[in-house]
C-alpha atoms as a PDB file:
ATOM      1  CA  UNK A   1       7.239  45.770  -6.749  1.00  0.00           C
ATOM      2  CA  UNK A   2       7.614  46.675  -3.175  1.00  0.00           C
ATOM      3  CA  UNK A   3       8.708  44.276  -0.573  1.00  0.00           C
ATOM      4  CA  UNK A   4       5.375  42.766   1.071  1.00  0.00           C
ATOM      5  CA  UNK A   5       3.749  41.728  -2.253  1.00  0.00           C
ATOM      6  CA  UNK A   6       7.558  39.864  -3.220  1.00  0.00           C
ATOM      7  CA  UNK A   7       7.280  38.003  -0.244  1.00  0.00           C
ATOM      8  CA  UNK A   8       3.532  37.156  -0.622  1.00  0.00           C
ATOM      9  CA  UNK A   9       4.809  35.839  -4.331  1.00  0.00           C
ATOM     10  CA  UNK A  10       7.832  34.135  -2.927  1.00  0.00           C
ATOM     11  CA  UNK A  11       5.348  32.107  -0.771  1.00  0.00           C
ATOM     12  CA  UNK A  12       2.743  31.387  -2.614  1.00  0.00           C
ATOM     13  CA  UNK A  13       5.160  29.761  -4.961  1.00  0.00           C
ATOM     14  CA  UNK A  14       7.129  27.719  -2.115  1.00  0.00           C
ATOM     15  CA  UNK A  15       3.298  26.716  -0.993  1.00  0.00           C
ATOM     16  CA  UNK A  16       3.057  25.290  -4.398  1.00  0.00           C
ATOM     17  CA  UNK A  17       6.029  23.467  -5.100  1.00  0.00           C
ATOM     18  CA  UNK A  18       5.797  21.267  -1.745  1.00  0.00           C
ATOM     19  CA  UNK A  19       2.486  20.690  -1.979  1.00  0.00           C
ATOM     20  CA  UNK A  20       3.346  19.289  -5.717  1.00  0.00           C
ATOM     21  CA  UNK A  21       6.275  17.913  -4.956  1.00  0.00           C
ATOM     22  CA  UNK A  22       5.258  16.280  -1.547  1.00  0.00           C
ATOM     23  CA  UNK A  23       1.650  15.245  -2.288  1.00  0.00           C
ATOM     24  CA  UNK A  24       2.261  13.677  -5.753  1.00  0.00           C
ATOM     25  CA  UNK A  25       0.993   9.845  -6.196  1.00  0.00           C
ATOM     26  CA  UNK A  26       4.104   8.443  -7.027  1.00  0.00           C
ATOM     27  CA  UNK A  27       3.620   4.947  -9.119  1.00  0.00           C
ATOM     28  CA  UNK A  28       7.126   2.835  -9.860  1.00  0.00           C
ATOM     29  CA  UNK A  29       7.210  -0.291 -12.052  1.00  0.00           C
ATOM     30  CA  UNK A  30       8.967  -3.138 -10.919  1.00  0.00           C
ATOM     31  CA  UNK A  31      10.671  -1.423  -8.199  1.00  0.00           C
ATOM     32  CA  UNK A  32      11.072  -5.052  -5.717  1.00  0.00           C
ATOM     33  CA  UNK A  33      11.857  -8.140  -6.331  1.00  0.00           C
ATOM     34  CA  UNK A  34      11.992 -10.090  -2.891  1.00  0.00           C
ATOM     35  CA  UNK A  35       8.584  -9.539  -2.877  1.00  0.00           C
ATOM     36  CA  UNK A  36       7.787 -11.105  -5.789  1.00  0.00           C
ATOM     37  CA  UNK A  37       9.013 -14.156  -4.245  1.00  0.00           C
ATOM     38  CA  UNK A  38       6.477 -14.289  -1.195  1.00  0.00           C
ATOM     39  CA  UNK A  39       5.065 -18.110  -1.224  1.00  0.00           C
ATOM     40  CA  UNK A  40       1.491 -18.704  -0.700  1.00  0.00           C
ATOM     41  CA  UNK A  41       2.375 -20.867   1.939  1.00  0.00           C
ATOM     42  CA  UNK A  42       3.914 -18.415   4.070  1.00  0.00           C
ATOM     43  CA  UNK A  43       0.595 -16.266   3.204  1.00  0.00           C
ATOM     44  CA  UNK A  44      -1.766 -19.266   4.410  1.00  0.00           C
ATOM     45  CA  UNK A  45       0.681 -19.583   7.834  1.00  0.00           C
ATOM     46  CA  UNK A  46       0.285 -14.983   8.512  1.00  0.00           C
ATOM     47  CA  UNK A  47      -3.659 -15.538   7.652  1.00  0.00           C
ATOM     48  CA  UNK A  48      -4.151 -18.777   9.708  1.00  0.00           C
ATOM     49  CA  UNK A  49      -2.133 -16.657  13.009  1.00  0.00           C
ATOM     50  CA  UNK A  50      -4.511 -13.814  12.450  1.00  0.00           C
ATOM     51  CA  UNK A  51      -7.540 -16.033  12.728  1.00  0.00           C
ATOM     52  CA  UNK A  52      -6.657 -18.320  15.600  1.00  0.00           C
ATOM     53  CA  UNK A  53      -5.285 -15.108  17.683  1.00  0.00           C
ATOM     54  CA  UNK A  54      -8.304 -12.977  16.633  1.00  0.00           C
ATOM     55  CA  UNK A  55      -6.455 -10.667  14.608  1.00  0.00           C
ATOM     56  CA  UNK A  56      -6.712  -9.324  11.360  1.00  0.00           C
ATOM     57  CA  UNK A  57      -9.934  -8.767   9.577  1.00  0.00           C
ATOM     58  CA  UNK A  58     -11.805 -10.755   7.208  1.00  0.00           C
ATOM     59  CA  UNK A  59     -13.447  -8.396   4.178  1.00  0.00           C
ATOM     60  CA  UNK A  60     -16.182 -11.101   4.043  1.00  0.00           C
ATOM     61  CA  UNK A  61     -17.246 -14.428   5.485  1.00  0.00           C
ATOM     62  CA  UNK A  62     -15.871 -14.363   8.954  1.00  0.00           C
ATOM     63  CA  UNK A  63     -15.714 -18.049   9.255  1.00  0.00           C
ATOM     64  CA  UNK A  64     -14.092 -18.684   5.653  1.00  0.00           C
ATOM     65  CA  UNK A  65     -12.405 -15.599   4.455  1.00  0.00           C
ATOM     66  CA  UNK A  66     -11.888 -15.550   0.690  1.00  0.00           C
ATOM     67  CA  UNK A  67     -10.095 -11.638   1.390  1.00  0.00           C
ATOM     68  CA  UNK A  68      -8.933 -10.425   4.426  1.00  0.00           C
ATOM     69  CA  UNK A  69      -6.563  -7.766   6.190  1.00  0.00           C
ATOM     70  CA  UNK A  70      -3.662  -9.410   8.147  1.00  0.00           C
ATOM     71  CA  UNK A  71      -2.706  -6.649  10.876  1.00  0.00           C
ATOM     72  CA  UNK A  72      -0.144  -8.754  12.891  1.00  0.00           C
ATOM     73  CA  UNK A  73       3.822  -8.338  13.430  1.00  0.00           C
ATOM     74  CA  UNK A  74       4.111 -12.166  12.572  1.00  0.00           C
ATOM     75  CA  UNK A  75       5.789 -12.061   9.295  1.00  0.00           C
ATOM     76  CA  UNK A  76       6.843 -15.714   7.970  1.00  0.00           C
ATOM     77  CA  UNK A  77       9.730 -16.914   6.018  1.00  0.00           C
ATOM     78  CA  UNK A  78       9.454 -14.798   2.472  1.00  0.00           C
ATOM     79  CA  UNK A  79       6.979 -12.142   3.860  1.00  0.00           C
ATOM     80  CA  UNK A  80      10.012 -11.288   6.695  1.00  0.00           C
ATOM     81  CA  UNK A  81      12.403 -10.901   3.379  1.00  0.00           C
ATOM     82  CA  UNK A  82       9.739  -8.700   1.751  1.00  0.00           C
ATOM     83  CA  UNK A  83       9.318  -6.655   4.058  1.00  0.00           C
ATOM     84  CA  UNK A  84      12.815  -5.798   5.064  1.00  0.00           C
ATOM     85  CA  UNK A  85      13.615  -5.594   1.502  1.00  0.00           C
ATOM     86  CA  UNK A  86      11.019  -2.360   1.073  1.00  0.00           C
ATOM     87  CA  UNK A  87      11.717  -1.380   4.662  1.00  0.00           C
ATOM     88  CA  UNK A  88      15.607  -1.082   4.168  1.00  0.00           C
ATOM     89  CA  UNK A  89      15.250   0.366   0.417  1.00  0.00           C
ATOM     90  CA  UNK A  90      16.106   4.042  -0.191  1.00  0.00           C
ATOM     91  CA  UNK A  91      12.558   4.893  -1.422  1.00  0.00           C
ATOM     92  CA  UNK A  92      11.292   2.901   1.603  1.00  0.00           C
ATOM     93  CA  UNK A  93      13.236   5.036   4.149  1.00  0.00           C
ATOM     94  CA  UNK A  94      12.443   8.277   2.448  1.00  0.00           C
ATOM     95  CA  UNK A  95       8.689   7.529   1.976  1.00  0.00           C
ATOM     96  CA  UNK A  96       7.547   5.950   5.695  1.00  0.00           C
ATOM     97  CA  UNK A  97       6.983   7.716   8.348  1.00  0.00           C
ATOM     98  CA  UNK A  98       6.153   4.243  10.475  1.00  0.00           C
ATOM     99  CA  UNK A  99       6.973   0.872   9.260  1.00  0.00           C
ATOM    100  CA  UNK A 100       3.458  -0.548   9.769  1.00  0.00           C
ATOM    101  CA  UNK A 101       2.253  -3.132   7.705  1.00  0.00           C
ATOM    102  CA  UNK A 102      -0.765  -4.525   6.606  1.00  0.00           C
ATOM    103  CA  UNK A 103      -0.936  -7.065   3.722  1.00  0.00           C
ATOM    104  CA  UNK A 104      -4.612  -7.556   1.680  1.00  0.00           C
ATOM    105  CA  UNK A 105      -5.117 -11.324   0.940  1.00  0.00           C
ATOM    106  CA  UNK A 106      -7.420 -11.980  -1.898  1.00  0.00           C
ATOM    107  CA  UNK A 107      -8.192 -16.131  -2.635  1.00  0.00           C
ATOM    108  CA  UNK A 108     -10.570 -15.232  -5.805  1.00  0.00           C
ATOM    109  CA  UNK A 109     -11.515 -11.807  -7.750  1.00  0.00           C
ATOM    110  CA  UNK A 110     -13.669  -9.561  -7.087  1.00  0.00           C
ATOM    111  CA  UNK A 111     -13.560  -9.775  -3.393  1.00  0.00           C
ATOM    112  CA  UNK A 112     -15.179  -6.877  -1.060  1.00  0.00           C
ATOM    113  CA  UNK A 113     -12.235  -3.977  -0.326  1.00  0.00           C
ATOM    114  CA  UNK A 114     -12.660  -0.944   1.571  1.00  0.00           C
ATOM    115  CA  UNK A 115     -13.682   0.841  -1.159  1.00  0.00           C
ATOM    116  CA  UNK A 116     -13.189   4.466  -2.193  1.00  0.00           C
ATOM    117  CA  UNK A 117     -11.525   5.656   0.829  1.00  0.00           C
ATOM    118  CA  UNK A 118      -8.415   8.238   2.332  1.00  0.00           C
ATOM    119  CA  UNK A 119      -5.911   7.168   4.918  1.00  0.00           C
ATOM    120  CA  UNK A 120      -3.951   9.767   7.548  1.00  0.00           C
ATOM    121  CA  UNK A 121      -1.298   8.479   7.070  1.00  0.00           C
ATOM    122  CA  UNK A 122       1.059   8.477   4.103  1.00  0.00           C
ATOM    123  CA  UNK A 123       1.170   5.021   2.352  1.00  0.00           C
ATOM    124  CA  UNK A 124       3.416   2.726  -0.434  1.00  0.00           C
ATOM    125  CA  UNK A 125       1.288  -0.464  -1.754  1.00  0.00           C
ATOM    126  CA  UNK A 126       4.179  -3.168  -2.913  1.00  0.00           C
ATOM    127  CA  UNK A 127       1.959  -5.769  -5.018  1.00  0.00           C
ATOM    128  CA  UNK A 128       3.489  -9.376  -4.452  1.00  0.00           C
ATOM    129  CA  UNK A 129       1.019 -12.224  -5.940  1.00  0.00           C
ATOM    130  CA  UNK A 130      -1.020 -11.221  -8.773  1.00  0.00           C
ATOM    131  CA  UNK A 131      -2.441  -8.154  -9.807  1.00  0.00           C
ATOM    132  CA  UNK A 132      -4.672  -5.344  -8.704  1.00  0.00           C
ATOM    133  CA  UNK A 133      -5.629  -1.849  -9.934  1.00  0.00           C
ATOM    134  CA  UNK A 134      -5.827   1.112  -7.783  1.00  0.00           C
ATOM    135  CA  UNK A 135      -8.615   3.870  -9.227  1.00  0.00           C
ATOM    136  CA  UNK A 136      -7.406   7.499  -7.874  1.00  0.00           C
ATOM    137  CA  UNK A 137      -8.781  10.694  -9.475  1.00  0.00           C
ATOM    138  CA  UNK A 138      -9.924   8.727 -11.957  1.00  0.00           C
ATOM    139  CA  UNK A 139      -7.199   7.500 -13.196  1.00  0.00           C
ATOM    140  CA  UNK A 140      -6.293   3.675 -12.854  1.00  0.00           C
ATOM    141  CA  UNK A 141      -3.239   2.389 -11.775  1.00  0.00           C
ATOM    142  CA  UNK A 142      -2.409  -1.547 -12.454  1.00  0.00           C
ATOM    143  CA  UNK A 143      -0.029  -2.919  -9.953  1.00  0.00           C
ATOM    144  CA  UNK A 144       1.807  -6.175 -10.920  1.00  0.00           C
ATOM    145  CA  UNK A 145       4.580  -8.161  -8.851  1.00  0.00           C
ATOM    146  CA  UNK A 146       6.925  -5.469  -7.904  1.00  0.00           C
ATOM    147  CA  UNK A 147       5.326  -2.470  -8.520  1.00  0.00           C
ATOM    148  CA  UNK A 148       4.649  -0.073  -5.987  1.00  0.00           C
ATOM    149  CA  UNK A 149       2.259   3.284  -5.928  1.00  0.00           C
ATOM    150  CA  UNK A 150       2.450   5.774  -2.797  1.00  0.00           C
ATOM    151  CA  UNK A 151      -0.543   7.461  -1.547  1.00  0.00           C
ATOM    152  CA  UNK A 152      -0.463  10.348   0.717  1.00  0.00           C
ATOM    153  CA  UNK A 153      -2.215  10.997   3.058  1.00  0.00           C
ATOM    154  CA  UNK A 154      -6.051  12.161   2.514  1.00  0.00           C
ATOM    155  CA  UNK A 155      -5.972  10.894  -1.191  1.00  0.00           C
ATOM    156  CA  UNK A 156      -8.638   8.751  -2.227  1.00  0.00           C
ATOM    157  CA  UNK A 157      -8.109   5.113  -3.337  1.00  0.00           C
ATOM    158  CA  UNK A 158      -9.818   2.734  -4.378  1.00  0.00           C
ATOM    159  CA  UNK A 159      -8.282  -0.907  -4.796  1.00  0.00           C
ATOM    160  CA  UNK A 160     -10.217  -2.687  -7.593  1.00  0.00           C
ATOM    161  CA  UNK A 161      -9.829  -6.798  -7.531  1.00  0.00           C
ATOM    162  CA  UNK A 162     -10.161  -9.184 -10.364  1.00  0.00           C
ATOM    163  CA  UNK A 163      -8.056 -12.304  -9.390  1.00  0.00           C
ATOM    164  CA  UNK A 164      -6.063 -13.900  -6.369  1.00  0.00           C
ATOM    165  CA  UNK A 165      -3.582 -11.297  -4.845  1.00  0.00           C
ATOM    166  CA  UNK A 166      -1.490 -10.314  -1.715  1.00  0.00           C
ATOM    167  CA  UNK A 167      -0.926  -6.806  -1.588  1.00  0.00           C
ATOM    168  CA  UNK A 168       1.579  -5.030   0.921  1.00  0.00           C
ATOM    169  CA  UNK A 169       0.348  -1.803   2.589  1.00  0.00           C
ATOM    170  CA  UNK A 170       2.952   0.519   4.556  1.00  0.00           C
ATOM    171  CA  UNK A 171       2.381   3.454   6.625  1.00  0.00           C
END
């Protein structure tokens, strides 16, 4: 084999193993468990800041939000705990490019999401309170307290509701 079509090999097969290895949805069971203990209280207090400093985004009725997107750095009590515990983990560190968060705040199922959609960035969902199932490729991933799935960047998601939840969303 002479020396060009080796190296064309040899790259080919480096190509494939990162884009395996680095592209991979990566879905953990019970991975956190400061999260888990994230009071709805401290919820109501992040989504009651995002409305009265026009923040946020409400997935619904503007004026009575039964799901919305809390964008803010104002992270109360247990949600501060939460988020330093995935922040500081090993996984955490390794996964993030940015410590952004945005948490998902369901009050009843079926609520409106973003639907089928891609992000640029790379993210890690932590669910806190309740469940909620992520459909990618058609498969269907069912995140309980604890749990986290990443998502790279440019794979579809598509979060699927069916009771109250709080979701965490880094990137």
């Amino acid at each position: 084999m002479n020396l060009a079509i080796y190296i064309i090999l040899l790259l080919c097969v480096v190509y494939i193993i990162y884009f395996h290895t680095n592209n991979k949805v990566v879905f953990t069971k019970n991975h956190y468990h400061e999260i888990k203990n994230v009071s709805w209280d401290d919820v109501k207090r992040k989504v009651l800041f995002e409305i009265q400093n026009n923040m946020g985004q409400s997935m619904d009725d503007v004026k009575n939000p039964i799901a919305y997107k809390c964008e803010s750095f104002y992270l109360p009590g247990s949600i501060h705990t939460a988020y330093n515990e995935v922040i500081n983990s090993k996984s955490g560190k390794k996964l993030l490019d940015d410590r952004d968060l945005h948490m998902y705040v369901s009050y009843k199922g079926k609520c409106k999401t973003f639907g089928n959609h891609n992000d640029e960035e790379n993210v890690l969902i932590v669910q806190s309170i309740g469940s909620v199932q992520y459909r990618i490729n058609g498969e269907i991933y069912t995140l309980n307290p604890g749990d986290s799935l990443y998502i790279p960047s440019g794979v579809y998601h598509e979060p699927i509701v069916s009771e109250p939840r709080v979701t965490f969303s880094f990137s």
